[in-house]
N, C-alpha and C. Protein backbone atom coordinates (compact mmCIF):
# COMPACT_ATOMS: atom_id res chain seq x y z
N UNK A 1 28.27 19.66 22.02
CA UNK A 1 26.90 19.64 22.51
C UNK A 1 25.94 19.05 21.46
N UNK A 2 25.89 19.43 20.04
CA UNK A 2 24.91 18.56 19.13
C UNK A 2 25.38 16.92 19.25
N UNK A 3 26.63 16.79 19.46
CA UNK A 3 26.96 15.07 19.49
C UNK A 3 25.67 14.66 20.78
N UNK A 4 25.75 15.28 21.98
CA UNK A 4 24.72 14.77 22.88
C UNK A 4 23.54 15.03 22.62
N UNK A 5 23.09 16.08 22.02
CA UNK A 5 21.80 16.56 21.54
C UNK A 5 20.86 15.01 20.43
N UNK A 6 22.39 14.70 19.28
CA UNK A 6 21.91 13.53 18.56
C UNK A 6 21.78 12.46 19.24
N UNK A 7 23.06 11.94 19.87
CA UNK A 7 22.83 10.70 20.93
C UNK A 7 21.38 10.42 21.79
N UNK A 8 21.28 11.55 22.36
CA UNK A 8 20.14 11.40 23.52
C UNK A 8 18.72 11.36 22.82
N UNK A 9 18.73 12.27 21.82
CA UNK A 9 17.40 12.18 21.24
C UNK A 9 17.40 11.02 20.40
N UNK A 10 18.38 10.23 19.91
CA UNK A 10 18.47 8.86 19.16
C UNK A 10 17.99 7.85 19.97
N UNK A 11 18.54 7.84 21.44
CA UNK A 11 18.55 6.90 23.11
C UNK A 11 16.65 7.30 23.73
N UNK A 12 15.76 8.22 22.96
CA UNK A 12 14.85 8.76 23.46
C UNK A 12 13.90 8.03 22.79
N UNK A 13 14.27 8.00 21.34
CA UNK A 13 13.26 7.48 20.78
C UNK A 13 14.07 5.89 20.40
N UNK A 14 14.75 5.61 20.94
CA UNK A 14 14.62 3.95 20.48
C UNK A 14 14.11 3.70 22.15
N UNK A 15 14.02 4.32 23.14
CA UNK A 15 12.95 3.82 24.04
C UNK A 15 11.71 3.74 24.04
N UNK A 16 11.22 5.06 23.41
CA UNK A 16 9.88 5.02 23.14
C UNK A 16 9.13 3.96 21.64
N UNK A 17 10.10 3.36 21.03
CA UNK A 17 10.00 2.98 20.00
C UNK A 17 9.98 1.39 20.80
N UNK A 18 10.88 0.96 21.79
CA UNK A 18 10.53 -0.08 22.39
C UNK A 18 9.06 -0.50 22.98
N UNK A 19 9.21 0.58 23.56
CA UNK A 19 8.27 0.63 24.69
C UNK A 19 6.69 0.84 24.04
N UNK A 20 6.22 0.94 22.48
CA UNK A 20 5.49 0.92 22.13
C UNK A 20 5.26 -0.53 21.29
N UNK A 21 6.30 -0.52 20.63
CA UNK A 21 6.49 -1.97 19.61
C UNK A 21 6.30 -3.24 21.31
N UNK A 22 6.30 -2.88 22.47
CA UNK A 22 6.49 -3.59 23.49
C UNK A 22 4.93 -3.85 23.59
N UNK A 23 4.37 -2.72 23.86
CA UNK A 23 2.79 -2.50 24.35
C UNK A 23 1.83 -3.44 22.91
N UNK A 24 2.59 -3.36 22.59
CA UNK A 24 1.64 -3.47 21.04
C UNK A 24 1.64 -5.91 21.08
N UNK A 25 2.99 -5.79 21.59
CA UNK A 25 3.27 -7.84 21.17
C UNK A 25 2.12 -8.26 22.68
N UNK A 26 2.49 -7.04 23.67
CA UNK A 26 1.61 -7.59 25.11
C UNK A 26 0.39 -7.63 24.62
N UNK A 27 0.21 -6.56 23.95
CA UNK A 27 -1.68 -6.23 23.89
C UNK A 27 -1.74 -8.10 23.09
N UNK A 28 -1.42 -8.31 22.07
CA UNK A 28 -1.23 -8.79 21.09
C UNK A 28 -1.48 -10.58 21.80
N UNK A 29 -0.58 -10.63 23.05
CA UNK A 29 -0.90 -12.23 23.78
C UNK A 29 -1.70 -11.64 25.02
N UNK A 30 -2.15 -10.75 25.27
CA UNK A 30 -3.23 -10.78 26.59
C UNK A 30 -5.02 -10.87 26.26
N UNK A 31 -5.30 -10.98 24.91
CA UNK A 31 -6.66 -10.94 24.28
C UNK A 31 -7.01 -12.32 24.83
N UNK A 32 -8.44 -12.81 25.28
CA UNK A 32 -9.42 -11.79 25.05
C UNK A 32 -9.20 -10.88 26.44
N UNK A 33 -9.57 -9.66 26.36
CA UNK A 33 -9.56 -8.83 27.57
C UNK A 33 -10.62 -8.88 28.64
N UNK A 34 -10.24 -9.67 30.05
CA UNK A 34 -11.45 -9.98 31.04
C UNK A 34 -10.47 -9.47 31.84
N UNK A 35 -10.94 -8.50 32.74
CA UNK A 35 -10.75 -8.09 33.53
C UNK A 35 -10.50 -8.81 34.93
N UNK A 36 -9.40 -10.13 34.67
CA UNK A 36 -9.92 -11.11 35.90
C UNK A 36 -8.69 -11.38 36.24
N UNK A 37 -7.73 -12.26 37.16
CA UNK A 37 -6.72 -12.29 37.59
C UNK A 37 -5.93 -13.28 36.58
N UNK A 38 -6.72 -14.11 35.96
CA UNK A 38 -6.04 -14.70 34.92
C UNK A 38 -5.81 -14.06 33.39
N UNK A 39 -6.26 -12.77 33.36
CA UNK A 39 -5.83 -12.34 32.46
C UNK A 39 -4.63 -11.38 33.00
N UNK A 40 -4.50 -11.08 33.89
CA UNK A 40 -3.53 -10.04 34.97
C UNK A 40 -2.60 -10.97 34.61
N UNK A 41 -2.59 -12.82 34.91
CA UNK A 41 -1.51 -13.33 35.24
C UNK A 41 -0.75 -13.74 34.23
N UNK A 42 -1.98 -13.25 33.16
CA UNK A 42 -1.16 -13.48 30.99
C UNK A 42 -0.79 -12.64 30.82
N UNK A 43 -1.09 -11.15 31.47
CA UNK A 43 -0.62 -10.10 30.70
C UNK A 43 0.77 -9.80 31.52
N UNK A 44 1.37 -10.04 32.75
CA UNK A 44 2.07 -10.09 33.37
C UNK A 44 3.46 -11.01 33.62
N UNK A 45 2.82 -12.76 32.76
CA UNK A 45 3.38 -13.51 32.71
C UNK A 45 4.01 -13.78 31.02
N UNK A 46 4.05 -12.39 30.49
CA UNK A 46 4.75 -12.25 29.39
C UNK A 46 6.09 -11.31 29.03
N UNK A 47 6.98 -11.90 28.28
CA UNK A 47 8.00 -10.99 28.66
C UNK A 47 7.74 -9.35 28.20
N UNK A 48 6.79 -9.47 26.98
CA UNK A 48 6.54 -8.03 26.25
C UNK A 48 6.42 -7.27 27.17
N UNK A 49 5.50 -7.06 28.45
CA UNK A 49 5.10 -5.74 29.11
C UNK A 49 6.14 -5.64 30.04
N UNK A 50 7.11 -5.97 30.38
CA UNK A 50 8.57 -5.62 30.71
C UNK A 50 9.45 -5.12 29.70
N UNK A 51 9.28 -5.22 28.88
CA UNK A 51 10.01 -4.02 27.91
C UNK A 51 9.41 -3.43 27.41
N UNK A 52 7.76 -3.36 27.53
CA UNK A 52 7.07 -1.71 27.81
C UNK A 52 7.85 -0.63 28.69
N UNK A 53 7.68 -1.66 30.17
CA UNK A 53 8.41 -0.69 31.31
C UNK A 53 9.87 -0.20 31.33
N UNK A 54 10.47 -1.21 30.44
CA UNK A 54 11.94 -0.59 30.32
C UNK A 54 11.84 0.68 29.40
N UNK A 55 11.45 0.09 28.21
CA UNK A 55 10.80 1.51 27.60
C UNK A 55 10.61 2.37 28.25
N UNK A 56 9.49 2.72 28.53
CA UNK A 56 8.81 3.94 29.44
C UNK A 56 10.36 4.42 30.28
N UNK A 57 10.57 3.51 31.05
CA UNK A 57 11.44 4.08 32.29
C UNK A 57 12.73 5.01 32.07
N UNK A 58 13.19 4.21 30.77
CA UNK A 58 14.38 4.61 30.11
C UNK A 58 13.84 6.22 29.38
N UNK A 59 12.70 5.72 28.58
CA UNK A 59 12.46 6.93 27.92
C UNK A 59 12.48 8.51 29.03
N UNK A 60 11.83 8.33 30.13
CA UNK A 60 11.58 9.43 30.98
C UNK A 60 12.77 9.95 31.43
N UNK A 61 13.65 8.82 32.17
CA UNK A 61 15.15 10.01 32.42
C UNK A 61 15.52 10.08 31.40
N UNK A 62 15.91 9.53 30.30
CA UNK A 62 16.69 10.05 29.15
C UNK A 62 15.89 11.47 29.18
N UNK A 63 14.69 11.90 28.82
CA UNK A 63 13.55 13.10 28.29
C UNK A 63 14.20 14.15 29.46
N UNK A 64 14.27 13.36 30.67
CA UNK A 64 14.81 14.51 32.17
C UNK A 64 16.16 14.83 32.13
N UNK A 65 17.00 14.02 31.42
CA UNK A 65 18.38 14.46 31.17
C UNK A 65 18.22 15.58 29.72
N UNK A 66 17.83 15.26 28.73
CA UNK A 66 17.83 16.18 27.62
C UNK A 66 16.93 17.50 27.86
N UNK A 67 16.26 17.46 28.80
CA UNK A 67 15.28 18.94 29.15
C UNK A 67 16.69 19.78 30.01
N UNK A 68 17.42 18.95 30.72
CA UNK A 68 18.16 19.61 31.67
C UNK A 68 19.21 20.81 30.60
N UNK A 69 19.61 20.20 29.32
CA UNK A 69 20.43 21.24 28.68
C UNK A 69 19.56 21.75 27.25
N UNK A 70 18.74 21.14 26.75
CA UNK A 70 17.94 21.56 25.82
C UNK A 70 17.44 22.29 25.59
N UNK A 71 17.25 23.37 24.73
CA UNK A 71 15.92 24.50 24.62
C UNK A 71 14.73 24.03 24.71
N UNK A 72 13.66 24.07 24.64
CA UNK A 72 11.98 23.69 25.19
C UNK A 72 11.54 23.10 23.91
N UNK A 73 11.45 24.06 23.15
CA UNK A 73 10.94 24.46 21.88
C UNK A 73 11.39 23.22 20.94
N UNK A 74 12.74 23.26 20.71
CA UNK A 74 12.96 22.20 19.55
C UNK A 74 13.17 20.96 20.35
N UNK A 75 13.64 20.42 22.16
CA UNK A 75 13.55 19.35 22.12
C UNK A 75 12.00 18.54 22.34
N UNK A 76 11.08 19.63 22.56
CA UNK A 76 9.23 18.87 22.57
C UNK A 76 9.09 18.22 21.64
N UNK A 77 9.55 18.89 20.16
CA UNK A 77 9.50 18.76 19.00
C UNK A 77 10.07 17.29 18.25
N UNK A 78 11.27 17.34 18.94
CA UNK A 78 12.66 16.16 18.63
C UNK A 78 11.89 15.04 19.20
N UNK A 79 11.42 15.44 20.41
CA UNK A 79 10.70 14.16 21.39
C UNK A 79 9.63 13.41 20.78
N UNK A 80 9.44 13.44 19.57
CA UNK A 80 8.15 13.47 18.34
C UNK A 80 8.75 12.29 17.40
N UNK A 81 9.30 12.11 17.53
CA UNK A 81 10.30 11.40 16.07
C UNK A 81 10.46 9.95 16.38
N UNK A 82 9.61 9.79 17.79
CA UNK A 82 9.49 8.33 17.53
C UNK A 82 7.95 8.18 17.20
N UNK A 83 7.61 8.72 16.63
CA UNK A 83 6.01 8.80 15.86
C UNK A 83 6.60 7.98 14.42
N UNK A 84 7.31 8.33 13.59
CA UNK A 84 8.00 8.32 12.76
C UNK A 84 8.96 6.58 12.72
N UNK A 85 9.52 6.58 14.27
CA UNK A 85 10.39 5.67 14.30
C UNK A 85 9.15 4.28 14.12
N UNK A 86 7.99 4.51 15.31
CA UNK A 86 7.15 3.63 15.41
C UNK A 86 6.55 3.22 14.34
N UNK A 87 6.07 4.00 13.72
CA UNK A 87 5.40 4.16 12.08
C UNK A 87 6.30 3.00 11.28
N UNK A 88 7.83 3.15 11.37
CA UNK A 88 8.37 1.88 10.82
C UNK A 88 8.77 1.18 11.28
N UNK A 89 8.60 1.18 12.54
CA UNK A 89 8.62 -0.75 13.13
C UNK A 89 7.61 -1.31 12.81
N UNK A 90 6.31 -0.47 12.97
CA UNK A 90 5.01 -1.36 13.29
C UNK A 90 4.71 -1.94 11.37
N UNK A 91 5.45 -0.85 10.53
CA UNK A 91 5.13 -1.31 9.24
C UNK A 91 6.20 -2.66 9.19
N UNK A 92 6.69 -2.62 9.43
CA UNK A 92 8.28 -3.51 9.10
C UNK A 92 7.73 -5.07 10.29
N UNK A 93 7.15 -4.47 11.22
CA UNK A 93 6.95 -5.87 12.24
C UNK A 93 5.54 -6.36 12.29
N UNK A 94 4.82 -5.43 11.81
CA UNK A 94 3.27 -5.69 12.30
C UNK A 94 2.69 -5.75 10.77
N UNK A 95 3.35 -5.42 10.08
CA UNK A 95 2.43 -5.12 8.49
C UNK A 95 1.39 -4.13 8.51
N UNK A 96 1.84 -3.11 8.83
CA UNK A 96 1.05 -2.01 8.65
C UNK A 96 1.03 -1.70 7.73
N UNK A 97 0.12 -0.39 7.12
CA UNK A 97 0.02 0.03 5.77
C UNK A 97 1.48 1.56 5.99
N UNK A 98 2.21 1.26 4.97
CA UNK A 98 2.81 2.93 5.20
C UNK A 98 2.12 3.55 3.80
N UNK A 99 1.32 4.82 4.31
CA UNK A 99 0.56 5.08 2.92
C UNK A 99 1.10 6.71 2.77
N UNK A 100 0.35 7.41 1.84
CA UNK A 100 1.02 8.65 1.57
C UNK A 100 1.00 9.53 2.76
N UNK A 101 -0.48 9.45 3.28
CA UNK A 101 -0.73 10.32 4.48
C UNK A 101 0.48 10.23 5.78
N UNK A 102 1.26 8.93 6.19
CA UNK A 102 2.05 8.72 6.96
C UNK A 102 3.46 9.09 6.29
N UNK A 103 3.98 9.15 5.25
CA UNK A 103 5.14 9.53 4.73
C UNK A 103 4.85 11.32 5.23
N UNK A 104 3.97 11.71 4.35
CA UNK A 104 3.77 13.30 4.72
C UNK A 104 3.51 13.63 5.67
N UNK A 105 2.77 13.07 6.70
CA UNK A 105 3.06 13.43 7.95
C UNK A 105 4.41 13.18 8.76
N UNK A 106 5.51 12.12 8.11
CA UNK A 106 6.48 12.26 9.03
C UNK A 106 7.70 13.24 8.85
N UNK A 107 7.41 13.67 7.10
CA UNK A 107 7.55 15.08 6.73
C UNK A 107 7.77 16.07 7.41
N UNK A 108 6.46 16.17 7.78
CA UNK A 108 5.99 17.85 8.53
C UNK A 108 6.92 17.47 9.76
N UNK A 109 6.62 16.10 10.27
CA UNK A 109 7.26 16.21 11.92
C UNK A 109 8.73 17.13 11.84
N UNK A 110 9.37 16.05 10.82
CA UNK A 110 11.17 16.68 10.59
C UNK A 110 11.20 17.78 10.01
N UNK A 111 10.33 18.05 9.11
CA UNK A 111 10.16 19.55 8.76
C UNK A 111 10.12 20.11 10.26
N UNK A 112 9.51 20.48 10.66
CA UNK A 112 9.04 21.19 11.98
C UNK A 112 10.39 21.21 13.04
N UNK A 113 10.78 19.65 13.14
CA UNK A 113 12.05 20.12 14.05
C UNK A 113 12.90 20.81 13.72
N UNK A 114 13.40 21.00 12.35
CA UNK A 114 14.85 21.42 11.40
C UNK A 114 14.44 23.13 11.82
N UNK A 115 12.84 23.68 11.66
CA UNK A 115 12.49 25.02 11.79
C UNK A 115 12.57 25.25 13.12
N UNK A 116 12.33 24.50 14.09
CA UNK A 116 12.40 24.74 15.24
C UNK A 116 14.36 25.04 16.02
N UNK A 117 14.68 24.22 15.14
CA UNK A 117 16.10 24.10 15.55
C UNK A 117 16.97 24.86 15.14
N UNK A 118 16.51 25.67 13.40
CA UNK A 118 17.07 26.79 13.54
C UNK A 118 16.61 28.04 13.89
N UNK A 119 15.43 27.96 14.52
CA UNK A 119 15.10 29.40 14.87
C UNK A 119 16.04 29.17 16.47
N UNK A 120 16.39 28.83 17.12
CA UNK A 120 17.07 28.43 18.42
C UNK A 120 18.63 28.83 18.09
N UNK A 121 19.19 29.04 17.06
CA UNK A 121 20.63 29.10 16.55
C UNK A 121 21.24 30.45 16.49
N UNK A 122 22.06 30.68 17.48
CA UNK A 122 22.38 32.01 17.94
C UNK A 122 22.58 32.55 16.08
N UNK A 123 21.92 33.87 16.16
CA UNK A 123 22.38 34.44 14.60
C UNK A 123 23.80 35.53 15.14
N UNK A 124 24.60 35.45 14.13
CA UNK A 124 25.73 36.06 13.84
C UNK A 124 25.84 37.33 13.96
């Protein structure tokens, strides 16, 4: 059961990790933003916001399959870690800053799941 627990939450966040690094190249060729059919037909006529939606789509049943055997508690938590994943694509693809505040915050995240995951661990 942890082999699927790792798999799925690995399969969770490289969707959501798509599906944001996705949102981010669309935003990126649909500027300037006019609300008009030719910007509908740039933001549409790019491949990026189709692997937003694969993203998204993938991410949600994967999230509906891992709720189905998961405890609540540590997989909300797990479901978090593409905060973390995104944090280094967008540094690695976009040139973001990774500064102290984002290291320590991705800290606390994995901190937080590891506590969450063993308070969930049948005790002996």
């Amino acid at each position: 059961m942890k082999r699927f627990y790792f798999v799925g939450f690995l399969v969770l966040m490289m969707f959501d990790t798509l599906a944001q690094a996705s949102f981010k190249y669309a935003s990126m060729h649909a500027e300037p933003l006019m609300l008009d059919v030719d910007w509908l037909l740039r933001v549409f006529g790019h491949p990026w916001i189709y692997g937003a939606f694969i993203g998204y789509i993938g991410a949600f049943f994967t999230w509906m399959t891992l709720l189905k055997y998961a405890p609540v508690g540590p997989a909300f938590a797990a479901s978090h870690l593409e905060i973390i994943s995104v944090t280094m694509v967008s540094v690695w693809l976009f040139n973001d800053e990774l500064n102290l505040a984002k290291i320590v915050g991705g800290l606390l995240i994995l901190s937080g799941i590891l506590f969450l995951a063993k308070a969930e661990t049948p005790e002996p």
